[in-house]
N, C-alpha and C. Protein backbone atom coordinates (compact mmCIF):
# COMPACT_ATOMS: atom_id res chain seq x y z
N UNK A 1 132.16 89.52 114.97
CA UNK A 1 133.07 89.86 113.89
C UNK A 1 132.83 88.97 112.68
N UNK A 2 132.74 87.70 112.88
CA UNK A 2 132.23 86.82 111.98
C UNK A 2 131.15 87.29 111.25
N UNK A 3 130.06 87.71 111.56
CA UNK A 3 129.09 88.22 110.91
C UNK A 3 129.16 89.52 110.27
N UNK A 4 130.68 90.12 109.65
CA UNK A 4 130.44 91.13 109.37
C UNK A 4 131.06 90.12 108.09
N UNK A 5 131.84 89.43 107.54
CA UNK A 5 132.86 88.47 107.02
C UNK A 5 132.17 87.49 106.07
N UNK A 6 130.63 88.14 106.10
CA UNK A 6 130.03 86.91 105.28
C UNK A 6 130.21 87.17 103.39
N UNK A 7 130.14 88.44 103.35
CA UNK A 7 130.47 88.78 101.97
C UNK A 7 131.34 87.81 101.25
N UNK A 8 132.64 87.35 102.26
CA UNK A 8 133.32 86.72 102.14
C UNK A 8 133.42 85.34 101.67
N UNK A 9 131.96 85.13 101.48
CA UNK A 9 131.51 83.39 101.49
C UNK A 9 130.56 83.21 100.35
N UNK A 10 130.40 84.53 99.56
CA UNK A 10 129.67 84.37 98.38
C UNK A 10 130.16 83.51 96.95
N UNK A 11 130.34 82.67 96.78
CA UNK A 11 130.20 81.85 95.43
C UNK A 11 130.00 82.44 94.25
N UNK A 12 129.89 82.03 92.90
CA UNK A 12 129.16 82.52 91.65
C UNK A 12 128.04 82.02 91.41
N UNK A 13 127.07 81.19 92.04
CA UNK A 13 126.00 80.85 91.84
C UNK A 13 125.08 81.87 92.83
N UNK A 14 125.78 82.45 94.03
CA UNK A 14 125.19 83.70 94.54
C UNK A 14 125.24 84.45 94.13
N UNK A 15 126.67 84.81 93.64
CA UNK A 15 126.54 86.29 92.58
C UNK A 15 125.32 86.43 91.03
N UNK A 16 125.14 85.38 91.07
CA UNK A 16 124.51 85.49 89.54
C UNK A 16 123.07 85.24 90.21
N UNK A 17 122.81 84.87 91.30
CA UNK A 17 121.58 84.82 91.68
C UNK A 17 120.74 86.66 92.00
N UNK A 18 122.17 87.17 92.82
CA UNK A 18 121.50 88.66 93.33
C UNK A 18 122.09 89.52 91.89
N UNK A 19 122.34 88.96 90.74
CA UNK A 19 122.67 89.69 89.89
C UNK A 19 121.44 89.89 88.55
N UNK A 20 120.62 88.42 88.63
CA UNK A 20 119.38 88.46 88.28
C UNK A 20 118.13 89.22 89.11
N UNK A 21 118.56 89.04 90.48
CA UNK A 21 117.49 90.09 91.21
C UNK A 21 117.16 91.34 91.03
N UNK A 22 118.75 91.76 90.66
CA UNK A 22 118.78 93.42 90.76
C UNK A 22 117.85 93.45 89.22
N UNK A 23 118.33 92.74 88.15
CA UNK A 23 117.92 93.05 86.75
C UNK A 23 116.64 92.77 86.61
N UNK A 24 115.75 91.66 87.57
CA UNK A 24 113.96 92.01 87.71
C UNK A 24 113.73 92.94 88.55
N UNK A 25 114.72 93.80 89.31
CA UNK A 25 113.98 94.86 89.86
C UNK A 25 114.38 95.83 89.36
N UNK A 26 115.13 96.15 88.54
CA UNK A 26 115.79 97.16 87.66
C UNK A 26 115.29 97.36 86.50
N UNK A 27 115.37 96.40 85.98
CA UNK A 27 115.35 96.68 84.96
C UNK A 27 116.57 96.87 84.11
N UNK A 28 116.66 96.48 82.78
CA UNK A 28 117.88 96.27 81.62
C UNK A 28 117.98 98.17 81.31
N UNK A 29 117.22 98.87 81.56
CA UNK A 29 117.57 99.77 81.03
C UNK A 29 117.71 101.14 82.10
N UNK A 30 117.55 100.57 83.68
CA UNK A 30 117.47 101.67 84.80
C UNK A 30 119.14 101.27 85.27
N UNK A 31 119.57 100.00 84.85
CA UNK A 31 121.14 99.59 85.61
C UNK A 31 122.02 100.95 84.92
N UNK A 32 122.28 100.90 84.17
CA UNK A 32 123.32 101.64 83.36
C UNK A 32 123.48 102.94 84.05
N UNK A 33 121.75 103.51 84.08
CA UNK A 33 121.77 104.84 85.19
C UNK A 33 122.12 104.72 86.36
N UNK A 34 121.82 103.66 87.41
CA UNK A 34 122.24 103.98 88.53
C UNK A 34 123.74 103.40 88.91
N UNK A 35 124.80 102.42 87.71
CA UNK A 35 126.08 102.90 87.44
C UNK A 35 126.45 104.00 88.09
N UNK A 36 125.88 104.59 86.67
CA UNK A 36 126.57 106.08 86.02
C UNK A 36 126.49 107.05 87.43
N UNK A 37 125.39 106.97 88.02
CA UNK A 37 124.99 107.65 89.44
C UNK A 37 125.98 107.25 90.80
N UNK A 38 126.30 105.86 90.66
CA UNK A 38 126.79 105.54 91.66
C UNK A 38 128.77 105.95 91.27
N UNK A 39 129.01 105.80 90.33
CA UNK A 39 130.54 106.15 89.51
C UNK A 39 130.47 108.07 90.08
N UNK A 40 129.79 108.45 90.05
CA UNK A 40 129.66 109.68 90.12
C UNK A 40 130.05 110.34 91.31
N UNK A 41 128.91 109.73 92.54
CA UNK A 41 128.89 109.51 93.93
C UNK A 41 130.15 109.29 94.37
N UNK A 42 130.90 108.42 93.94
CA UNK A 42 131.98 107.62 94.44
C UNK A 42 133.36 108.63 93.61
N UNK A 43 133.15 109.11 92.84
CA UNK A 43 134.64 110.25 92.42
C UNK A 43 133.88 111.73 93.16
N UNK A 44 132.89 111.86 93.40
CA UNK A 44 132.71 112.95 94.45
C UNK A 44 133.32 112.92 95.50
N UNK A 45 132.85 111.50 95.92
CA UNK A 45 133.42 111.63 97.46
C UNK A 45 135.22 111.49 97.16
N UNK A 46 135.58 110.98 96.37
CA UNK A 46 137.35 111.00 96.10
C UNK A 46 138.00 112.45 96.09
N UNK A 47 137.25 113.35 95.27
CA UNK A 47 137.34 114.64 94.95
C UNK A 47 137.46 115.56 96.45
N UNK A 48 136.25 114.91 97.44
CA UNK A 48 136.29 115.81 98.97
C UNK A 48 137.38 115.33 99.62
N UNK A 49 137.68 114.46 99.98
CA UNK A 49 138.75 113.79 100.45
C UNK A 49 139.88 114.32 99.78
N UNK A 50 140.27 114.01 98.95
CA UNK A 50 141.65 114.80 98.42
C UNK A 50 141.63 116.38 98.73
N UNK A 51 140.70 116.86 98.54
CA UNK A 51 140.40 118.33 98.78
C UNK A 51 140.59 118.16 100.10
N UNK A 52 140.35 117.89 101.13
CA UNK A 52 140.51 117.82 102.58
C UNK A 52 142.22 117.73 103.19
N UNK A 53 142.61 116.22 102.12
CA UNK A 53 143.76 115.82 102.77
C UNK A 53 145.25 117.25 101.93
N UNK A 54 144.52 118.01 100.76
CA UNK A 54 145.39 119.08 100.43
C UNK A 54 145.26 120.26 101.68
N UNK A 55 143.84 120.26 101.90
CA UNK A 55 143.86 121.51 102.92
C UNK A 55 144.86 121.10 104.29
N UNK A 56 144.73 119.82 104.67
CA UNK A 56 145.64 119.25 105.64
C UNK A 56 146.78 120.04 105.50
N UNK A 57 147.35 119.24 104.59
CA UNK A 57 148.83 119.69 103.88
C UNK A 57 149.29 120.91 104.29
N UNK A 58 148.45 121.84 103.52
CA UNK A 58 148.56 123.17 103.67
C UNK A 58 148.83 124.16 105.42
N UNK A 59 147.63 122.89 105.82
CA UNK A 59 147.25 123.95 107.32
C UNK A 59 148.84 123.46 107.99
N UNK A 60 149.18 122.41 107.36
CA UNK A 60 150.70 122.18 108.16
C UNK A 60 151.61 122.68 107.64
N UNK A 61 151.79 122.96 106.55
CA UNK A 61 153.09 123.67 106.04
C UNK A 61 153.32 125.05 106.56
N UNK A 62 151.71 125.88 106.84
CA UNK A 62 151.56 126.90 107.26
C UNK A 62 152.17 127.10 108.94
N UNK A 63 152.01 126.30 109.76
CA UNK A 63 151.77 126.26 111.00
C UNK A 63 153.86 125.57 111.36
N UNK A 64 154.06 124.94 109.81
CA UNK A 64 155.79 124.73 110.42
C UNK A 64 156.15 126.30 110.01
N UNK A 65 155.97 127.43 109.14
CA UNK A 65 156.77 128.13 108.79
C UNK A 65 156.26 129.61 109.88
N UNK A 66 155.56 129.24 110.97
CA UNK A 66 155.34 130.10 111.82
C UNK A 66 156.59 130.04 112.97
């Protein structure tokens, strides 16, 4: 369990270390896109989920008025 908890132990001299990594492997002008890609990804999946937890809703309201 401990080893899932390490995130937990990162500093700002780590963050700015894997924050320079990403930007020599990225690049200053590929970050912004894979943002924009990942912002995207992440209100998709919000969008299915809500869509799911309405159909929930529904399949129960249906199933009390039987």
């Amino acid at each position: 369990m401990n080893e899932l908890l390490f995130l937990g132990n990162l500093g700002t001299g780590e963050i700015v270390i894997i924050a320079i990594i990403v930007l020599l492997l990225f690049g200053g002008k590929k970050i912004p896109e894979l943002m924009k890609g990942i912002g995207k990804g992440v209100k998709n999946f919000k969008d299915g989920v809500k869509g799911l937890e309405d159909d929930i809703k529904l399949d129960d309201n249906n199933t009390d008025k039987k």
